[in-house]
N, C-alpha and C. Protein backbone atom coordinates (compact mmCIF):
# COMPACT_ATOMS: atom_id res chain seq x y z
N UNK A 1 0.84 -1.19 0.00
CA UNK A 1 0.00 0.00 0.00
C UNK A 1 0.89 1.26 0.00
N UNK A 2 0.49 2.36 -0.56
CA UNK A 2 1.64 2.99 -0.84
C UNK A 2 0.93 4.25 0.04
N UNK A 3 2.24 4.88 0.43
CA UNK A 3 1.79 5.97 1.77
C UNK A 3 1.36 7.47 1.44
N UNK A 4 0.89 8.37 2.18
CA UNK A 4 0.26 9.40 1.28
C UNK A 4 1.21 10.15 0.60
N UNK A 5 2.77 10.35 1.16
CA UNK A 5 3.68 10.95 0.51
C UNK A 5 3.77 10.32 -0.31
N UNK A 6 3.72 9.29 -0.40
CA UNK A 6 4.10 8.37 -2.20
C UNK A 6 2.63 8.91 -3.24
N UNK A 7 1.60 8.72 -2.68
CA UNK A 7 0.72 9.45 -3.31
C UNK A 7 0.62 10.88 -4.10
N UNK A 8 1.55 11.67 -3.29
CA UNK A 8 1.83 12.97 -3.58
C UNK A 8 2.50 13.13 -4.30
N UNK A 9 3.48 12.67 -4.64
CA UNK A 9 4.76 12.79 -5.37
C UNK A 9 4.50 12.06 -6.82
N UNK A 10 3.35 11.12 -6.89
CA UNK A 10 2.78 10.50 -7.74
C UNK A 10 1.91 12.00 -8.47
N UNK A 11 1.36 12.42 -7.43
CA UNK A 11 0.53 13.79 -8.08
C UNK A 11 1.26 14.83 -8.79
N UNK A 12 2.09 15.02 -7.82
CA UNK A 12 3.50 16.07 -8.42
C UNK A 12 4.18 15.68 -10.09
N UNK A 13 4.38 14.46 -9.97
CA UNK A 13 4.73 13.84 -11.46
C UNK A 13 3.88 14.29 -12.58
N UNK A 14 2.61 13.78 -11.96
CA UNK A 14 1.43 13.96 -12.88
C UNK A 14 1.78 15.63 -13.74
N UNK A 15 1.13 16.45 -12.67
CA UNK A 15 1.58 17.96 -12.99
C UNK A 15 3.32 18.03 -13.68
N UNK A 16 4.09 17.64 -13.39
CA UNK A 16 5.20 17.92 -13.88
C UNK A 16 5.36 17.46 -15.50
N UNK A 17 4.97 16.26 -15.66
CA UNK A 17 4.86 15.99 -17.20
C UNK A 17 4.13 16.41 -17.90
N UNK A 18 2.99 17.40 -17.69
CA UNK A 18 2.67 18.57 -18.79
C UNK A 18 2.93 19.44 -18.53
N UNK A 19 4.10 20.17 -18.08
CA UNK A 19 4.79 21.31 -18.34
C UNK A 19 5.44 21.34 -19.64
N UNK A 20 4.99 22.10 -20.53
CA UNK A 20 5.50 22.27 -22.18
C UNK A 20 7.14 22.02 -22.19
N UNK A 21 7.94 21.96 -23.17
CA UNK A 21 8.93 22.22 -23.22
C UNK A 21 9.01 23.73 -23.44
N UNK A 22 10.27 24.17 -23.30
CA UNK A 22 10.55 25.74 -23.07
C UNK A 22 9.90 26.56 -21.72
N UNK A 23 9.19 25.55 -21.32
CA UNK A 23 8.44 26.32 -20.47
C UNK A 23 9.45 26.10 -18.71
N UNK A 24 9.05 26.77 -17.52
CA UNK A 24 9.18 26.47 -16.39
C UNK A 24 8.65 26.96 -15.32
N UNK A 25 8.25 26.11 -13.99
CA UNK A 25 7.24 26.34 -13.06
C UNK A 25 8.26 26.26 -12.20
N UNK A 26 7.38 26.60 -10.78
CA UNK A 26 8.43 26.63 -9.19
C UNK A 26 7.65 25.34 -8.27
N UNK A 27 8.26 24.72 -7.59
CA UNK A 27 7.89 24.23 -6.70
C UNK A 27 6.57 24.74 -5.72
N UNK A 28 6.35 25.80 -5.39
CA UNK A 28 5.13 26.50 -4.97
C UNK A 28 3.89 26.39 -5.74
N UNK A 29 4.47 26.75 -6.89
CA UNK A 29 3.21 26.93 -7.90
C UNK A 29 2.49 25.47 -8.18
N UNK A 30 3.20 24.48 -7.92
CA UNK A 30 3.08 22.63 -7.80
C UNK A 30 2.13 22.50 -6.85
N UNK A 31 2.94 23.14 -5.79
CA UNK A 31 2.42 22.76 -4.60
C UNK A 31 0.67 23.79 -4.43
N UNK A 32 0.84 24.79 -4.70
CA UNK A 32 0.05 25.42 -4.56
C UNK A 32 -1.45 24.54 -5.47
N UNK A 33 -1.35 23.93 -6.61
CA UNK A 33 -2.50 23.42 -7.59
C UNK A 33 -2.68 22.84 -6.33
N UNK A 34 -1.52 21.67 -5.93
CA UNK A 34 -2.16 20.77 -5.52
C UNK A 34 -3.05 20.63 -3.88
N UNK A 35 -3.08 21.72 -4.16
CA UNK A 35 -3.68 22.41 -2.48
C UNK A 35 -2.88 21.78 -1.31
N UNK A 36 -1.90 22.15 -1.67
CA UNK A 36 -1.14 22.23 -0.60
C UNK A 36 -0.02 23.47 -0.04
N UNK A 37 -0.94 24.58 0.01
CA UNK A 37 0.31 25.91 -0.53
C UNK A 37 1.38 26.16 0.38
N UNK A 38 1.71 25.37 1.21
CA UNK A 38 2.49 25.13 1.69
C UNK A 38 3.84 24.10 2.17
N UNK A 39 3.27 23.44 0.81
CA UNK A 39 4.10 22.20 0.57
C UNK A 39 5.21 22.32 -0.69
N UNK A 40 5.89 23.32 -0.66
CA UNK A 40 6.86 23.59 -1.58
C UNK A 40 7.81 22.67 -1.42
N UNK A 41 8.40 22.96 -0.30
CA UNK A 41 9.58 21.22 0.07
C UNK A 41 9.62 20.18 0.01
N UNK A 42 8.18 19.82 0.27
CA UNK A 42 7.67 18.20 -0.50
C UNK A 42 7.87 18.00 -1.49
N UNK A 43 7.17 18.97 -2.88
CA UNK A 43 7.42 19.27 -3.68
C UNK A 43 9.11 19.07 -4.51
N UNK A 44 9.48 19.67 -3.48
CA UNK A 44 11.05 19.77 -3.79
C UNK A 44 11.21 18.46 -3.77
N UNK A 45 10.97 17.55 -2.52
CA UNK A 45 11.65 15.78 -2.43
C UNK A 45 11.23 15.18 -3.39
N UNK A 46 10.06 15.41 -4.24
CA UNK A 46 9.42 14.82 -4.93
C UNK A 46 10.37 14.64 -6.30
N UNK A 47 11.12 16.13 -6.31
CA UNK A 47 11.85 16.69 -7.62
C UNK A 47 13.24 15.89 -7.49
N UNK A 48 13.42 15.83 -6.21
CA UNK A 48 14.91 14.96 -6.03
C UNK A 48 14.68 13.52 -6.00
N UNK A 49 13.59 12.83 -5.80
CA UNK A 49 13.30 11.53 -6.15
C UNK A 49 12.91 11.17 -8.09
N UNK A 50 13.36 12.28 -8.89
CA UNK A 50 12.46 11.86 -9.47
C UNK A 50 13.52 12.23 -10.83
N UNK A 51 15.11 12.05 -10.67
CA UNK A 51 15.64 12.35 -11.43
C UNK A 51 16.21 11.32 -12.21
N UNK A 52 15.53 9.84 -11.96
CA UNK A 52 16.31 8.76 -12.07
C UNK A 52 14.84 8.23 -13.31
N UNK A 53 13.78 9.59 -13.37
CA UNK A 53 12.92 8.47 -13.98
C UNK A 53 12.60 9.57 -15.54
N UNK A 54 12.66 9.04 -16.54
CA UNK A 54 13.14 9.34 -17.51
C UNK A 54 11.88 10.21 -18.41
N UNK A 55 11.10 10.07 -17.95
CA UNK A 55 9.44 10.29 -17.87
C UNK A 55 8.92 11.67 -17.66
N UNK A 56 9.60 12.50 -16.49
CA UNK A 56 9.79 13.38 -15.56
C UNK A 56 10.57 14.64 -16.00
N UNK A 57 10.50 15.66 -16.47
CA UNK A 57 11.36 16.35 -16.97
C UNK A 57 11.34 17.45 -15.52
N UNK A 58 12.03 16.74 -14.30
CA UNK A 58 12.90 17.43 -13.42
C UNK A 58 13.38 19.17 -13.56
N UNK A 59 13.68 18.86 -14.85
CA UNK A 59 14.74 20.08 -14.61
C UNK A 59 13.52 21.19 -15.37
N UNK A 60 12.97 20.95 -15.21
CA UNK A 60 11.80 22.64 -15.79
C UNK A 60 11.27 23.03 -14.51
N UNK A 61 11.64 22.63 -12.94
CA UNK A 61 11.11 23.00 -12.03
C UNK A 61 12.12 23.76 -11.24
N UNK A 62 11.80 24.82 -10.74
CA UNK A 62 12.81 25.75 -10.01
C UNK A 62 12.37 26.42 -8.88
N UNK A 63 13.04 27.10 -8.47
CA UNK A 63 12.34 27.87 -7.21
C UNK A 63 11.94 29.35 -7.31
N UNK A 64 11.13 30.01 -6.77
CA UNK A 64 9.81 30.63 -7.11
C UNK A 64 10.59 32.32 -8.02
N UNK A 65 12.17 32.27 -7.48
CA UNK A 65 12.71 33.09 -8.23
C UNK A 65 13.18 32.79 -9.47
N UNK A 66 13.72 31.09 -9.86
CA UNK A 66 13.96 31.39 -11.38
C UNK A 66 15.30 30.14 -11.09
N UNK A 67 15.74 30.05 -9.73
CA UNK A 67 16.70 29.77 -9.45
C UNK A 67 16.76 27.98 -9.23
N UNK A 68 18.02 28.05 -10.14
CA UNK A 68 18.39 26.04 -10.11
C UNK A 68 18.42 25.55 -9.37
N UNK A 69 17.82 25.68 -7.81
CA UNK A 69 18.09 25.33 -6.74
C UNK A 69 18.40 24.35 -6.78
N UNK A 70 17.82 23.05 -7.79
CA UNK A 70 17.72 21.53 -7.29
C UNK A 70 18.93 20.82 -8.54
N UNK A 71 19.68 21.68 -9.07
CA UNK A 71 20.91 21.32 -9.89
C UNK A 71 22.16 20.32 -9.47
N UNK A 72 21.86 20.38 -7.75
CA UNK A 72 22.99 19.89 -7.38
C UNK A 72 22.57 17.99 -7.37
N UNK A 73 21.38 17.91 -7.57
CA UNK A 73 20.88 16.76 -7.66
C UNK A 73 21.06 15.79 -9.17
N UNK A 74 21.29 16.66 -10.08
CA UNK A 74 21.75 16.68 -11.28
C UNK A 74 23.04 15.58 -11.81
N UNK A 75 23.34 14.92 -12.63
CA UNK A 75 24.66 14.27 -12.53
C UNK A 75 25.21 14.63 -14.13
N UNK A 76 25.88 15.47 -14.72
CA UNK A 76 26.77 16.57 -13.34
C UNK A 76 25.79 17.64 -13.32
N UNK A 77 25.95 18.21 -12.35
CA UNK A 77 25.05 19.67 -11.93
C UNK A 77 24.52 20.40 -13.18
N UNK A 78 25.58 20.67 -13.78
CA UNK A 78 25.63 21.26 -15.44
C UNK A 78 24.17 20.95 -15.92
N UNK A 79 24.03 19.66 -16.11
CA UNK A 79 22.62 19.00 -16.64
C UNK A 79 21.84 19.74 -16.59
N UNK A 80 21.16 20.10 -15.21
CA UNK A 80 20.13 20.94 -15.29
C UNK A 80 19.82 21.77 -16.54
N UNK A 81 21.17 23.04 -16.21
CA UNK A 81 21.26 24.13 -17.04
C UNK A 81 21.01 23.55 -18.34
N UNK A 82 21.94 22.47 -18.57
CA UNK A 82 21.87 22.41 -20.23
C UNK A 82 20.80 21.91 -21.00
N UNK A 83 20.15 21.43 -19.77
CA UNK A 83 18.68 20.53 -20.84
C UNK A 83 17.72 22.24 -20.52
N UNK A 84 17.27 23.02 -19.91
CA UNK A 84 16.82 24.29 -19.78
C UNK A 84 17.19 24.98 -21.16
N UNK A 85 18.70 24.88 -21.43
CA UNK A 85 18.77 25.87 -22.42
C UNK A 85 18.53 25.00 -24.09
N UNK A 86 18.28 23.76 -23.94
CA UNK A 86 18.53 23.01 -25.00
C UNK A 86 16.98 23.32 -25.63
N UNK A 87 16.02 23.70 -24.81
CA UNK A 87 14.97 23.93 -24.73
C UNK A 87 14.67 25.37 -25.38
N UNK A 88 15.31 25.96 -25.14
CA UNK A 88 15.54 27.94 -25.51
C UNK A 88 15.26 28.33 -24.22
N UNK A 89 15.59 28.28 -22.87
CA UNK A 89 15.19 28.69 -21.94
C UNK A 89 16.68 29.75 -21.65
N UNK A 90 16.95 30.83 -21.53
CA UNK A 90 17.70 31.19 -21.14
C UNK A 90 18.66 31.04 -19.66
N UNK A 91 19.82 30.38 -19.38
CA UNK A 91 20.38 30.32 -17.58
C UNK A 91 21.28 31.00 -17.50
N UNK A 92 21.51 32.13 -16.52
CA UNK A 92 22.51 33.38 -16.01
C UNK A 92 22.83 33.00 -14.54
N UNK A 93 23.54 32.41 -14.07
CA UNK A 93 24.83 32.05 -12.84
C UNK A 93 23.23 31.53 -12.29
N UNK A 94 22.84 30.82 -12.56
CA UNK A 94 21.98 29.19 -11.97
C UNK A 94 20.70 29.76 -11.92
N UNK A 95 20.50 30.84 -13.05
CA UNK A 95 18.88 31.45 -12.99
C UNK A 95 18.45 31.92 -13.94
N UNK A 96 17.46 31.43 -13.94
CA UNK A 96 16.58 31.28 -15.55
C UNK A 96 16.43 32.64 -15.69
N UNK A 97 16.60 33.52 -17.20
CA UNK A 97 16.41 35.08 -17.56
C UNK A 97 15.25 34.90 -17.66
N UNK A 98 14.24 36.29 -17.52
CA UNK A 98 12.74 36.73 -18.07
C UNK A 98 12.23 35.20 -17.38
N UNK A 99 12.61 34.73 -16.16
CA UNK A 99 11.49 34.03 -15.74
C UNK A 99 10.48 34.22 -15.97
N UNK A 100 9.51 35.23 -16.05
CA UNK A 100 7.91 35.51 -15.82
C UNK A 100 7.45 34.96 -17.50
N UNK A 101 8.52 35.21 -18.06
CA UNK A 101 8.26 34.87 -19.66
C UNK A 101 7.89 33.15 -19.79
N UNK A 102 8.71 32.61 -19.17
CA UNK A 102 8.51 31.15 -19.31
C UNK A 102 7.56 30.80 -18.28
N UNK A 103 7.34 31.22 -17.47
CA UNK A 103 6.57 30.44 -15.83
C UNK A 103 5.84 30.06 -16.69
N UNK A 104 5.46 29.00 -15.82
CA UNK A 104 4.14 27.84 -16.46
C UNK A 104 3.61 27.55 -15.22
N UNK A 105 2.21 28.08 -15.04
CA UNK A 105 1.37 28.49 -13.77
C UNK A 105 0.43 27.32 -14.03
N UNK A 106 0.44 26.21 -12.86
CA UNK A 106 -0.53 24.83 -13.47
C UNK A 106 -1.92 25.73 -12.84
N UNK A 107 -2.19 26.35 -11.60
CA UNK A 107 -3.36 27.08 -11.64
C UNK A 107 -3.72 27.54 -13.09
N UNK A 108 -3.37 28.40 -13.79
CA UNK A 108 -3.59 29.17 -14.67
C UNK A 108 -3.87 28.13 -16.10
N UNK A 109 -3.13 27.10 -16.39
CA UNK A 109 -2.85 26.65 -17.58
C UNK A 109 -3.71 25.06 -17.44
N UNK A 110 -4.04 24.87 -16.15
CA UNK A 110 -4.42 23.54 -15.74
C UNK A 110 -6.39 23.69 -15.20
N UNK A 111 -6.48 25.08 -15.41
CA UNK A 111 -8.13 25.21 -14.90
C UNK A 111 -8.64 24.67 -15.92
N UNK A 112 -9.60 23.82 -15.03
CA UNK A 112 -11.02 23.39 -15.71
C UNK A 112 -12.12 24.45 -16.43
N UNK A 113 -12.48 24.54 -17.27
CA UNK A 113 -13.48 25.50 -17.67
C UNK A 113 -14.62 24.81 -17.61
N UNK A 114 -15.62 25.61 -16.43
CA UNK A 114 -17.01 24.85 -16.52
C UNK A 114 -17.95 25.61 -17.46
């Protein structure tokens, strides 16, 4: 039986694999869909468990400024950056340029229209 954090991080995935390419979201903004607006760090474990699965595009998630926080999880660190820019995403000393240009808001992009 799998425990509610495994549940979560299952959810987190979910949301993470339709983030467009070129695009990038923050850990908050994850956490926040998933009504949990205060579960950014979960969020985060979720991002560091989840670099081994090929499925998962990890590295379009950052922290709420822009910043590679979770690069060091990376093998080599570099990675991050380079799959970001392979994408057209611009990276300046471990932070995405014109963040607001790329954010990918799952509130915003993920509402239901009734």
């Amino acid at each position: 039986m799998k425990t509610d954090k495994e549940n979560f991080f299952d959810l987190v995935y979910q949301v993470v694999r339709l983030i467009p390419r070129g695009r990038a979201t923050s850990y908050g903004a994850i956490a926040n869909y998933l009504g949990a607006k205060s579960g950014a760090r979960t969020v985060g474990y979720a991002m560091n468990a989840a670099h081994t699965m090929d499925d998962v595009p990890a590295h379009r998630v950052v922290n709420r400024s822009g910043m590679l926080t979770g690069k060091h999880h990376f093998s080599p660190p570099e990675r991050m950056q380079e799959q970001l820019e392979k994408e057209g995403i611009k990276v300046e000393n471990d932070k995405i340029m014109d963040f607001n240009k790329v954010f990918w808001d799952p509130n915003e992009e993920l509402r239901l229209e009734l």
